[in-house]
C-alpha atoms as a PDB file:
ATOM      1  CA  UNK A   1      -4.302 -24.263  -7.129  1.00  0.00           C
ATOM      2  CA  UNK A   2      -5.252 -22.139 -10.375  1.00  0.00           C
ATOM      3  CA  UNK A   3      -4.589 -18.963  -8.239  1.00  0.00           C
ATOM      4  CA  UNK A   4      -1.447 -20.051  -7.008  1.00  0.00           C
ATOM      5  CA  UNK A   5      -0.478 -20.409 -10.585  1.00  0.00           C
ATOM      6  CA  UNK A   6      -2.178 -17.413 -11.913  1.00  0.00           C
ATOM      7  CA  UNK A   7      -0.180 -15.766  -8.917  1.00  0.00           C
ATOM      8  CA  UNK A   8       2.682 -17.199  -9.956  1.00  0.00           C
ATOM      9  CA  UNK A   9       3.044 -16.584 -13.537  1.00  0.00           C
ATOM     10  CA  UNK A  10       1.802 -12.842 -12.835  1.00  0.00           C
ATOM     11  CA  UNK A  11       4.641 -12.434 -10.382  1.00  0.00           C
ATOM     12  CA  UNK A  12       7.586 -13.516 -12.513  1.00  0.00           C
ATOM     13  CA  UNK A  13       6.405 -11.606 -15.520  1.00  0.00           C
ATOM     14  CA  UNK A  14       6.067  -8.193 -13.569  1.00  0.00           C
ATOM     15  CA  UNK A  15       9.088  -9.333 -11.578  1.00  0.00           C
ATOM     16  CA  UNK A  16      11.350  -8.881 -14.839  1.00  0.00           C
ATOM     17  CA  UNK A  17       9.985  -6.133 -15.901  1.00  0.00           C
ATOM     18  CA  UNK A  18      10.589  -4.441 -12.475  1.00  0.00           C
ATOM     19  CA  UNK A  19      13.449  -6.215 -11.506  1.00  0.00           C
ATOM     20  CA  UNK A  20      15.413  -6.604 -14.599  1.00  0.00           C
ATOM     21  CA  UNK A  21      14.254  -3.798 -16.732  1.00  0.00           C
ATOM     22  CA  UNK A  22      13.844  -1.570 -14.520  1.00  0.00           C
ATOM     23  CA  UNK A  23      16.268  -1.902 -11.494  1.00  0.00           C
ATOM     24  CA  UNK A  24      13.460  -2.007  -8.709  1.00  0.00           C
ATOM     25  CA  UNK A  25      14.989  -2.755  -4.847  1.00  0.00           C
ATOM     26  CA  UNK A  26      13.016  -4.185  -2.276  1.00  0.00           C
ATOM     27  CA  UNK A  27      13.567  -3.535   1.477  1.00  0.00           C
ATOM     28  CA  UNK A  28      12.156  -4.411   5.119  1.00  0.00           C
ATOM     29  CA  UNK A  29      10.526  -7.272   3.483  1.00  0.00           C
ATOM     30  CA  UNK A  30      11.419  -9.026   6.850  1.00  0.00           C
ATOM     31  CA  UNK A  31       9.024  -7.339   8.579  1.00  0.00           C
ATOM     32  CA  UNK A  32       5.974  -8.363   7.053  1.00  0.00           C
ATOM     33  CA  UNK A  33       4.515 -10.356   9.454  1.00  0.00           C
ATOM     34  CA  UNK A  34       4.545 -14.107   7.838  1.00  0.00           C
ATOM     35  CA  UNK A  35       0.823 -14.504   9.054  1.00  0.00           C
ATOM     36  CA  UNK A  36      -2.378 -12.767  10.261  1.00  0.00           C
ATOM     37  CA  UNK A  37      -4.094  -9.608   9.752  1.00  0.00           C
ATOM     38  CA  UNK A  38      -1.640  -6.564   8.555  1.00  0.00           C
ATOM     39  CA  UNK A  39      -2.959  -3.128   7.040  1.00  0.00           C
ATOM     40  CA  UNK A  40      -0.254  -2.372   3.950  1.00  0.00           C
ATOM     41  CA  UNK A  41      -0.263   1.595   4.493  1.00  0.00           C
ATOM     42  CA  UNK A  42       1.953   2.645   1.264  1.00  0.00           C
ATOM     43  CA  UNK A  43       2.350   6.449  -0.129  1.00  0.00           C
ATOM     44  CA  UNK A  44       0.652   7.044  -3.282  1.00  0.00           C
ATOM     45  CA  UNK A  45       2.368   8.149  -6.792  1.00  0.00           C
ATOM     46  CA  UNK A  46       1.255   5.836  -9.729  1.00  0.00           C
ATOM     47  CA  UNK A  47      -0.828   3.472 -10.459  1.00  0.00           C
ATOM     48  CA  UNK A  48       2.411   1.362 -10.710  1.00  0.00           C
ATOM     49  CA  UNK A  49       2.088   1.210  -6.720  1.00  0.00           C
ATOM     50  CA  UNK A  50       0.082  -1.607  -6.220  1.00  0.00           C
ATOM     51  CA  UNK A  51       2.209  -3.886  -8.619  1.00  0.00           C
ATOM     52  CA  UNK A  52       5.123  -2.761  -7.689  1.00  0.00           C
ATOM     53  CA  UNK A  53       4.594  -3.582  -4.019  1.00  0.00           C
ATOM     54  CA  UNK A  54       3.116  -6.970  -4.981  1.00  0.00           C
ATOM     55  CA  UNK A  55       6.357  -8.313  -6.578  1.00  0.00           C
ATOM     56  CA  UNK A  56       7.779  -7.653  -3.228  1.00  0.00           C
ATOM     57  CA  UNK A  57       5.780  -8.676  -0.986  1.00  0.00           C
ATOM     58  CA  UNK A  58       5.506 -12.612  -0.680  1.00  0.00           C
ATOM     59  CA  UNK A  59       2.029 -12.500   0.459  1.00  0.00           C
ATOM     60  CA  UNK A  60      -1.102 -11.043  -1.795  1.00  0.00           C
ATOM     61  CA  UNK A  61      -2.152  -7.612  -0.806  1.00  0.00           C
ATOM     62  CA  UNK A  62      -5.808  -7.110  -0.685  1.00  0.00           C
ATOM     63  CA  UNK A  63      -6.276  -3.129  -1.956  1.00  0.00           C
ATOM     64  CA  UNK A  64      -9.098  -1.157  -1.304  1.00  0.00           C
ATOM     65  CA  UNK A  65      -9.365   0.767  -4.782  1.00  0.00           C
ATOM     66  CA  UNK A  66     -11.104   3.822  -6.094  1.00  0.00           C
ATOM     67  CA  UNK A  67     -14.151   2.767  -7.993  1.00  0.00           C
ATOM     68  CA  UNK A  68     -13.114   4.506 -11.083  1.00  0.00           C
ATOM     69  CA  UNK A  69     -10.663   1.737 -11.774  1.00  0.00           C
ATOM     70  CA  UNK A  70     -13.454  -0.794 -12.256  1.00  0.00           C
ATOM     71  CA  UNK A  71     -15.048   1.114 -15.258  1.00  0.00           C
ATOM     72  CA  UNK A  72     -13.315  -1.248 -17.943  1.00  0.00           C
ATOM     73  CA  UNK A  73     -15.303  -4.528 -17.377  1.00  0.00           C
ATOM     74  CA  UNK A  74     -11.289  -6.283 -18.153  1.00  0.00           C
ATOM     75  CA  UNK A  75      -9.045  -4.647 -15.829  1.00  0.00           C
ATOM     76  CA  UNK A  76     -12.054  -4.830 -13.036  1.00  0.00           C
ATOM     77  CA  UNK A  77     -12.201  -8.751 -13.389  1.00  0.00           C
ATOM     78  CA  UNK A  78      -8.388  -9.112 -13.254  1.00  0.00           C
ATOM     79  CA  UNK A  79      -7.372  -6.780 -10.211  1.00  0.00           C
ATOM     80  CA  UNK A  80     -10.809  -7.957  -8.533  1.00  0.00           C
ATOM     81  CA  UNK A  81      -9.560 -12.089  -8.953  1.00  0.00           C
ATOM     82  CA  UNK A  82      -6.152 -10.628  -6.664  1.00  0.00           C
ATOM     83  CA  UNK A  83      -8.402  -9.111  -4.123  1.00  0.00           C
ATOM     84  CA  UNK A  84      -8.932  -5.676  -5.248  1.00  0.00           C
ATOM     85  CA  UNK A  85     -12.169  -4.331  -4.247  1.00  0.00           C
ATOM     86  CA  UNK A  86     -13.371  -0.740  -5.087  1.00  0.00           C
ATOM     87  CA  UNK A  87     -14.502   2.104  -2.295  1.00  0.00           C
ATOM     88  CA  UNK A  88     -15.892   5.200  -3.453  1.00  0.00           C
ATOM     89  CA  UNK A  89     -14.142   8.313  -2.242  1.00  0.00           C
ATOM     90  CA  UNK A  90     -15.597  11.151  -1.207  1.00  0.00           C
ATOM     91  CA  UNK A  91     -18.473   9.428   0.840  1.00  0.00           C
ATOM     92  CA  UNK A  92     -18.495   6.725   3.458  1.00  0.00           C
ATOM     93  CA  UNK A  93     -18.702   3.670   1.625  1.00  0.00           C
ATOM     94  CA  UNK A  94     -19.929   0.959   4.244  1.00  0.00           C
ATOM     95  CA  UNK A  95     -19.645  -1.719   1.591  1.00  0.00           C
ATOM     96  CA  UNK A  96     -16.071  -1.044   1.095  1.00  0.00           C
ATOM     97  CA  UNK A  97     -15.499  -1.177   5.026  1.00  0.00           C
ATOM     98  CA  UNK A  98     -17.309  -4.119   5.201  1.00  0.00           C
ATOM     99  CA  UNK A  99     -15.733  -5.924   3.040  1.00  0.00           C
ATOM    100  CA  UNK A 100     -12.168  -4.580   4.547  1.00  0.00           C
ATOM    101  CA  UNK A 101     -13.574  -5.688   8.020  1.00  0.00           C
ATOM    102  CA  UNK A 102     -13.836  -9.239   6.392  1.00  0.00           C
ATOM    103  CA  UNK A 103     -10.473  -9.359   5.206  1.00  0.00           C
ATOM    104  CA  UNK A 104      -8.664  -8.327   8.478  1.00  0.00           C
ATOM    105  CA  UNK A 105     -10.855 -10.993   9.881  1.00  0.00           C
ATOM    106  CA  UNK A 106      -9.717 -13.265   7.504  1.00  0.00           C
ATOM    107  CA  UNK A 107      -6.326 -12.365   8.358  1.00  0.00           C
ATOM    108  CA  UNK A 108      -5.693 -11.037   5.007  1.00  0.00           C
ATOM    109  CA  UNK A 109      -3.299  -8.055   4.670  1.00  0.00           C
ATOM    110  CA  UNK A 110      -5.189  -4.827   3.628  1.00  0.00           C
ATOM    111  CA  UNK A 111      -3.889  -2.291   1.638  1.00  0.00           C
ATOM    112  CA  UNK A 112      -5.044   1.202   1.929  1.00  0.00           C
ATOM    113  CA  UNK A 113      -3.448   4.306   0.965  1.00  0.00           C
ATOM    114  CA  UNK A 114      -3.740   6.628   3.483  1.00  0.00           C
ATOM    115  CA  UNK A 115      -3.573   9.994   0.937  1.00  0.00           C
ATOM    116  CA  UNK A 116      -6.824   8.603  -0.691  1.00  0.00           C
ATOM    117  CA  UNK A 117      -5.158   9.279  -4.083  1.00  0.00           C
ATOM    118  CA  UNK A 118      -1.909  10.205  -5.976  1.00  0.00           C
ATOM    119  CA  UNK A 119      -0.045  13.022  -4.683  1.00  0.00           C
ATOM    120  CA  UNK A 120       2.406  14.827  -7.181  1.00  0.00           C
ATOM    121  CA  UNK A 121       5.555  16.530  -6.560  1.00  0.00           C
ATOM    122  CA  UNK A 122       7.853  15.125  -3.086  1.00  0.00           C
ATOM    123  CA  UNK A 123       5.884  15.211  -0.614  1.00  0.00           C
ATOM    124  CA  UNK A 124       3.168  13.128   1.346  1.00  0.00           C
ATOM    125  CA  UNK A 125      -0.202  14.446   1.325  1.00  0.00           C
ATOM    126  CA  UNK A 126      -2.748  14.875   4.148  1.00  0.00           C
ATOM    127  CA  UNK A 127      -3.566  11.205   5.337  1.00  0.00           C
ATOM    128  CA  UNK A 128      -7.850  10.415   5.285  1.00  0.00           C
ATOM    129  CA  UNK A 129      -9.097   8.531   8.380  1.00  0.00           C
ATOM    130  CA  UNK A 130     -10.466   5.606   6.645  1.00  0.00           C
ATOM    131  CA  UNK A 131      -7.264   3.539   7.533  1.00  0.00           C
ATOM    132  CA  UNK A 132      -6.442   4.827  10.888  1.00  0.00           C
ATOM    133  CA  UNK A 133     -10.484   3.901  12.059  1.00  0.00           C
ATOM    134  CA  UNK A 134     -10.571   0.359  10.953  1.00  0.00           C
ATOM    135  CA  UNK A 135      -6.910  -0.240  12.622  1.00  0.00           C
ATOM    136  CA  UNK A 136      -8.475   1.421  15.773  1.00  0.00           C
ATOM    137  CA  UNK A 137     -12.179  -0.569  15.104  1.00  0.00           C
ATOM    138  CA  UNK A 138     -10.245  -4.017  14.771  1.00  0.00           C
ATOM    139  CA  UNK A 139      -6.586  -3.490  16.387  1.00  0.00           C
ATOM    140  CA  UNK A 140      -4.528  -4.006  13.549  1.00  0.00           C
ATOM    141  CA  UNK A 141      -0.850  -2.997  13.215  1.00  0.00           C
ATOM    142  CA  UNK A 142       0.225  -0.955  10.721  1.00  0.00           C
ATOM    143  CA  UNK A 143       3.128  -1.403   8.230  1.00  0.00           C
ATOM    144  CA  UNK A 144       3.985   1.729   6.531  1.00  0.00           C
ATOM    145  CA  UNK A 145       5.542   1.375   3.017  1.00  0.00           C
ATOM    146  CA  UNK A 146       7.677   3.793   1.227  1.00  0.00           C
ATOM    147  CA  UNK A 147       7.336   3.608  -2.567  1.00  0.00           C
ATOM    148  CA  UNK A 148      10.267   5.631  -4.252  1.00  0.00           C
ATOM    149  CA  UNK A 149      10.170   6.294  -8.145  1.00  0.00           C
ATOM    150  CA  UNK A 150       6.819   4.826  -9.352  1.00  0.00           C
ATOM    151  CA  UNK A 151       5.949   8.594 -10.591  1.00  0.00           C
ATOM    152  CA  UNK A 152       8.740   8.486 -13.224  1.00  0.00           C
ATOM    153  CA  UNK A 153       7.594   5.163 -14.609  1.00  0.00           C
ATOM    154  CA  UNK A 154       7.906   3.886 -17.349  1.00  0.00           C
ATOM    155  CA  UNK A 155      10.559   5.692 -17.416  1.00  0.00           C
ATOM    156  CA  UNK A 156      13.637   5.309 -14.520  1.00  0.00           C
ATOM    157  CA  UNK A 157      14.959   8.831 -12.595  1.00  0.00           C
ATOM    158  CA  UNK A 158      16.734   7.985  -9.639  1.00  0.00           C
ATOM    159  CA  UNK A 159      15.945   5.479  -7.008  1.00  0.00           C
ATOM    160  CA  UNK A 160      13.410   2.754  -7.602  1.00  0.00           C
ATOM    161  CA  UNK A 161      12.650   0.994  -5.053  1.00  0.00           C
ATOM    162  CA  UNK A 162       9.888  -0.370  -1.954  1.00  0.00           C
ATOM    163  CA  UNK A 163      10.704   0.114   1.629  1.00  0.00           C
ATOM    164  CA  UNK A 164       8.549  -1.488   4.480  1.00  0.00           C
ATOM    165  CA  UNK A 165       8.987   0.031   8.119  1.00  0.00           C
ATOM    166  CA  UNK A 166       8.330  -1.325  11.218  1.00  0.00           C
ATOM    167  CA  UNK A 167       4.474  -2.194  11.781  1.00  0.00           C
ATOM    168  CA  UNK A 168       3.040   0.386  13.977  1.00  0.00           C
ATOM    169  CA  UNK A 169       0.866  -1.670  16.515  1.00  0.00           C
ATOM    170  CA  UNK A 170      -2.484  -0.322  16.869  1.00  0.00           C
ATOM    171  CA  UNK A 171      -4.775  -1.084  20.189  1.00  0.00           C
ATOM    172  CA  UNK A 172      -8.423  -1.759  19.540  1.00  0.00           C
ATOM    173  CA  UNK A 173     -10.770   1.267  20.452  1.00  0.00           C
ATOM    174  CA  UNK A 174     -12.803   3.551  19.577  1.00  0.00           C
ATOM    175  CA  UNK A 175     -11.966   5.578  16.548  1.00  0.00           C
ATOM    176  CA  UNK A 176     -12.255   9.421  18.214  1.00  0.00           C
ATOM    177  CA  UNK A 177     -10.510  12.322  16.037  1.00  0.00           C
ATOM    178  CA  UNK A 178      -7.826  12.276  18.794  1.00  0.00           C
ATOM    179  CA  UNK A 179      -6.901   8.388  18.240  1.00  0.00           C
ATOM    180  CA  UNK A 180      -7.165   8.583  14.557  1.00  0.00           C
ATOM    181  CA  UNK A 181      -4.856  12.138  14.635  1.00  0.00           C
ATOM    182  CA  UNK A 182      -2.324  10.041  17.240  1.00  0.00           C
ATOM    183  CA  UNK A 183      -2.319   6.504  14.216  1.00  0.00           C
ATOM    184  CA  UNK A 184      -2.145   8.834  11.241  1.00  0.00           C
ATOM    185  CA  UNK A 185       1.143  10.471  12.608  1.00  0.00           C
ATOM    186  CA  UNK A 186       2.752   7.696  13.533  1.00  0.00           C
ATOM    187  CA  UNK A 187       2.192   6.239  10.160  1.00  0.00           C
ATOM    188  CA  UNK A 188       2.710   9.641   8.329  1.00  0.00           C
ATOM    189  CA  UNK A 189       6.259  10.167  10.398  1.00  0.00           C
ATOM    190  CA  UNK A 190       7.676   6.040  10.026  1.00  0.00           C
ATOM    191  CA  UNK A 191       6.771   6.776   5.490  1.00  0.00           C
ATOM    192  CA  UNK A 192       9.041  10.034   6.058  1.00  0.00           C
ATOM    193  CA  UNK A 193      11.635   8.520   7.934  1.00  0.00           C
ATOM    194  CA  UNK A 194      11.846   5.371   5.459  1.00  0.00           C
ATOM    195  CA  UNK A 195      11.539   7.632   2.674  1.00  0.00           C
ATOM    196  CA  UNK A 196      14.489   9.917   3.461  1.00  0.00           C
ATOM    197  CA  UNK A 197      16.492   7.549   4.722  1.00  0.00           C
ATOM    198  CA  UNK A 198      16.385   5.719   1.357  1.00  0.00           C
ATOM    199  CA  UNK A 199      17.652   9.082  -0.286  1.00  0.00           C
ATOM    200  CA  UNK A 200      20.458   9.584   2.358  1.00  0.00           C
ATOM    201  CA  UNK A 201      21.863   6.280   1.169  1.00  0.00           C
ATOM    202  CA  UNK A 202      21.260   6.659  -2.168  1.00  0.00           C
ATOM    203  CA  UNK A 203      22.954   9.872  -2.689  1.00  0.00           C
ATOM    204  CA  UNK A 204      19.338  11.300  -3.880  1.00  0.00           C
ATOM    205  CA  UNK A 205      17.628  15.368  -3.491  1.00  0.00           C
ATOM    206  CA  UNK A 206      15.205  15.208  -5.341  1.00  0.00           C
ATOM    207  CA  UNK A 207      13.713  18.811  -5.689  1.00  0.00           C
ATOM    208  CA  UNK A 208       9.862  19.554  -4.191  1.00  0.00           C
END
Protein backbone atom coordinates (compact mmCIF):
# COMPACT_ATOMS: atom_id res chain seq x y z
CA UNK A 1 0.00 0.00 0.00
CA UNK A 2 2.83 2.63 1.02
CA UNK A 3 4.38 2.01 -2.48
CA UNK A 4 1.35 2.43 -4.26
CA UNK A 5 1.17 5.76 -2.62
CA UNK A 6 4.75 6.64 -2.77
CA UNK A 7 4.15 5.67 -6.56
CA UNK A 8 1.47 7.71 -6.72
CA UNK A 9 2.40 10.95 -5.32
CA UNK A 10 5.86 10.60 -7.31
CA UNK A 11 3.90 10.23 -10.51
CA UNK A 12 1.65 13.28 -10.34
CA UNK A 13 4.42 15.54 -9.18
CA UNK A 14 6.82 14.58 -12.17
CA UNK A 15 3.67 14.31 -14.27
CA UNK A 16 3.22 18.28 -14.02
CA UNK A 17 6.36 19.06 -14.35
CA UNK A 18 6.58 17.01 -17.62
CA UNK A 19 3.26 17.33 -18.68
CA UNK A 20 2.33 20.80 -17.84
CA UNK A 21 5.59 22.57 -17.74
CA UNK A 22 7.09 21.09 -20.09
CA UNK A 23 4.73 19.85 -22.93
CA UNK A 24 5.88 16.07 -22.82
CA UNK A 25 3.60 13.58 -25.35
CA UNK A 26 3.26 10.10 -24.78
CA UNK A 27 2.68 7.50 -27.56
CA UNK A 28 2.20 3.58 -28.24
CA UNK A 29 1.39 3.36 -24.66
CA UNK A 30 -1.15 0.69 -25.94
CA UNK A 31 1.29 -1.59 -26.58
CA UNK A 32 2.74 -2.23 -23.39
CA UNK A 33 1.69 -5.43 -22.67
CA UNK A 34 -0.84 -4.99 -19.49
CA UNK A 35 0.97 -8.06 -17.82
CA UNK A 36 4.06 -10.34 -17.74
CA UNK A 37 7.61 -10.10 -18.44
CA UNK A 38 8.59 -7.09 -21.03
CA UNK A 39 12.30 -5.75 -21.56
CA UNK A 40 11.77 -1.62 -21.85
CA UNK A 41 14.65 -1.12 -24.58
CA UNK A 42 14.68 2.93 -24.69
CA UNK A 43 17.56 5.18 -26.48
CA UNK A 44 19.69 6.97 -24.15
CA UNK A 45 20.12 10.99 -23.86
CA UNK A 46 19.66 12.23 -20.19
CA UNK A 47 19.33 11.15 -17.16
CA UNK A 48 15.75 12.58 -17.55
CA UNK A 49 15.07 9.14 -19.48
CA UNK A 50 14.11 6.99 -16.89
CA UNK A 51 11.52 9.53 -15.37
CA UNK A 52 10.36 10.60 -18.22
CA UNK A 53 9.36 7.15 -19.44
CA UNK A 54 7.93 6.33 -15.99
CA UNK A 55 5.19 9.04 -16.11
CA UNK A 56 4.14 7.24 -19.17
CA UNK A 57 4.19 4.11 -18.65
CA UNK A 58 1.34 2.78 -16.25
CA UNK A 59 3.39 0.03 -14.98
CA UNK A 60 6.89 0.53 -12.87
CA UNK A 61 9.95 -0.02 -14.93
CA UNK A 62 12.60 -1.96 -13.24
CA UNK A 63 16.14 -0.23 -14.72
CA UNK A 64 19.27 -1.80 -14.70
CA UNK A 65 21.56 1.34 -13.82
CA UNK A 66 25.21 2.20 -13.99
CA UNK A 67 26.70 1.86 -10.57
CA UNK A 68 27.96 5.33 -10.52
CA UNK A 69 24.47 6.54 -9.82
CA UNK A 70 24.42 4.84 -6.43
CA UNK A 71 27.44 6.87 -5.04
CA UNK A 72 25.09 9.42 -3.09
CA UNK A 73 23.77 7.12 -0.26
CA UNK A 74 20.07 9.48 -1.02
CA UNK A 75 19.44 9.18 -4.57
CA UNK A 76 20.65 5.26 -4.31
CA UNK A 77 17.86 4.54 -1.62
CA UNK A 78 15.16 6.38 -3.62
CA UNK A 79 15.69 5.01 -7.31
CA UNK A 80 16.64 1.53 -5.57
CA UNK A 81 12.82 1.56 -3.51
CA UNK A 82 11.33 1.87 -7.59
CA UNK A 83 13.40 -1.03 -8.66
CA UNK A 84 16.53 0.41 -9.85
CA UNK A 85 19.39 -1.81 -9.40
CA UNK A 86 23.01 -0.92 -10.46
CA UNK A 87 25.32 -3.11 -13.11
CA UNK A 88 28.75 -2.18 -13.59
CA UNK A 89 29.75 -1.49 -17.16
CA UNK A 90 32.60 -2.43 -18.65
CA UNK A 91 32.72 -6.04 -17.10
CA UNK A 92 30.19 -8.81 -16.88
CA UNK A 93 28.38 -8.16 -13.87
CA UNK A 94 26.60 -11.59 -12.96
CA UNK A 95 24.92 -9.92 -10.01
CA UNK A 96 23.28 -7.45 -12.17
CA UNK A 97 22.05 -10.36 -14.58
CA UNK A 98 20.94 -12.17 -11.84
CA UNK A 99 19.01 -10.00 -10.43
CA UNK A 100 17.49 -9.00 -14.10
CA UNK A 101 16.86 -12.83 -14.54
CA UNK A 102 14.67 -12.49 -11.31
CA UNK A 103 12.70 -9.76 -12.48
CA UNK A 104 11.70 -11.20 -15.94
CA UNK A 105 10.80 -14.15 -13.84
CA UNK A 106 8.84 -12.15 -11.78
CA UNK A 107 7.21 -10.81 -14.71
CA UNK A 108 8.47 -7.44 -14.04
CA UNK A 109 9.27 -5.18 -17.03
CA UNK A 110 13.09 -4.58 -17.38
CA UNK A 111 14.57 -1.67 -18.57
CA UNK A 112 17.87 -1.69 -20.22
CA UNK A 113 19.38 0.68 -22.50
CA UNK A 114 20.83 -0.97 -25.15
CA UNK A 115 23.75 1.99 -25.91
CA UNK A 116 25.06 1.24 -22.32
CA UNK A 117 25.18 5.04 -21.80
CA UNK A 118 24.20 8.53 -23.16
CA UNK A 119 24.90 9.15 -26.66
CA UNK A 120 25.20 12.92 -27.77
CA UNK A 121 24.38 14.50 -30.93
CA UNK A 122 21.20 12.58 -33.28
CA UNK A 123 22.02 9.54 -33.59
CA UNK A 124 21.78 6.00 -31.86
CA UNK A 125 24.90 4.53 -30.76
CA UNK A 126 26.28 0.98 -31.14
CA UNK A 127 23.80 -1.29 -29.08
CA UNK A 128 25.91 -3.72 -26.15
CA UNK A 129 24.68 -7.35 -26.00
CA UNK A 130 23.67 -7.37 -22.48
CA UNK A 131 19.93 -6.87 -23.50
CA UNK A 132 19.73 -8.84 -26.61
CA UNK A 133 21.35 -12.17 -24.40
CA UNK A 134 18.95 -12.17 -21.57
CA UNK A 135 15.87 -11.70 -24.19
CA UNK A 136 17.50 -14.70 -26.06
CA UNK A 137 18.46 -16.61 -22.38
CA UNK A 138 14.71 -16.13 -21.17
CA UNK A 139 12.49 -15.36 -24.45
CA UNK A 140 11.36 -12.08 -23.73
CA UNK A 141 9.87 -9.60 -26.24
CA UNK A 142 11.22 -6.52 -26.72
CA UNK A 143 9.54 -3.05 -26.71
CA UNK A 144 11.69 -0.47 -28.18
CA UNK A 145 11.12 3.13 -26.90
CA UNK A 146 11.95 6.29 -28.60
CA UNK A 147 12.76 9.15 -26.20
CA UNK A 148 12.76 12.56 -28.17
CA UNK A 149 14.08 15.82 -26.37
CA UNK A 150 15.32 14.66 -22.92
CA UNK A 151 18.94 16.10 -24.06
CA UNK A 152 17.62 19.70 -24.11
CA UNK A 153 16.11 19.42 -20.66
CA UNK A 154 15.49 21.50 -18.54
CA UNK A 155 15.19 23.41 -21.11
CA UNK A 156 12.40 22.61 -24.20
CA UNK A 157 13.84 22.60 -28.18
CA UNK A 158 11.51 20.95 -30.29
CA UNK A 159 9.61 17.80 -29.76
CA UNK A 160 9.27 16.27 -26.32
CA UNK A 161 7.93 13.38 -26.22
CA UNK A 162 8.04 9.07 -25.54
CA UNK A 163 7.19 6.71 -28.27
CA UNK A 164 6.79 2.87 -27.65
CA UNK A 165 6.95 0.51 -30.83
CA UNK A 166 5.74 -2.67 -31.34
CA UNK A 167 7.40 -5.40 -28.94
CA UNK A 168 9.82 -7.33 -30.93
CA UNK A 169 9.15 -11.04 -29.84
CA UNK A 170 12.20 -12.80 -28.98
CA UNK A 171 12.42 -16.90 -29.05
CA UNK A 172 14.34 -18.48 -26.22
CA UNK A 173 17.91 -19.76 -27.26
CA UNK A 174 21.08 -19.59 -27.03
CA UNK A 175 22.67 -16.21 -27.08
CA UNK A 176 25.42 -16.80 -30.19
CA UNK A 177 26.93 -13.41 -31.76
CA UNK A 178 24.67 -14.22 -34.77
CA UNK A 179 21.27 -14.20 -32.59
CA UNK A 180 22.30 -11.31 -30.53
CA UNK A 181 23.50 -9.30 -34.06
CA UNK A 182 19.83 -10.55 -35.64
CA UNK A 183 17.75 -8.94 -31.80
CA UNK A 184 19.97 -5.88 -31.69
CA UNK A 185 18.87 -4.84 -35.30
CA UNK A 186 15.59 -5.39 -35.01
CA UNK A 187 15.50 -3.30 -31.94
CA UNK A 188 18.09 -0.73 -33.31
CA UNK A 189 15.85 -0.39 -36.78
CA UNK A 190 11.93 -0.31 -34.84
CA UNK A 191 13.93 3.06 -32.28
CA UNK A 192 14.84 4.59 -35.87
CA UNK A 193 11.71 4.10 -37.44
CA UNK A 194 9.69 5.47 -34.26
CA UNK A 195 12.12 8.10 -33.94
CA UNK A 196 11.83 9.58 -37.44
CA UNK A 197 8.54 9.07 -37.81
CA UNK A 198 7.89 11.30 -34.77
CA UNK A 199 9.94 14.11 -36.64
CA UNK A 200 8.04 13.59 -39.99
CA UNK A 201 4.90 14.52 -38.10
CA UNK A 202 6.21 16.99 -36.15
CA UNK A 203 7.67 19.08 -38.79
CA UNK A 204 11.25 18.46 -36.97
CA UNK A 205 15.31 18.19 -38.72
CA UNK A 206 17.07 18.36 -36.24
CA UNK A 207 20.79 18.70 -37.42
CA UNK A 208 23.48 15.60 -36.53
Amino acid sequence: MMFRIVCAVVRALLGFYFFTLKGLRCEGVENIPKEGAVIIAPNHKSNFDPPVIGVCSPRVVHYMAKEELFRNPVFAAVIRYFGTFPVKRGAVDRAAIRRALTELKEGQPLGIFPEGTRIHGNRIGRFHDGMASIALMTGTPILPVAVIGTEHLPKKEGPFAVVFGTPVPVAKARPTPEAIGEVNEAVRAELLRLRQDYYDRAGWHPED
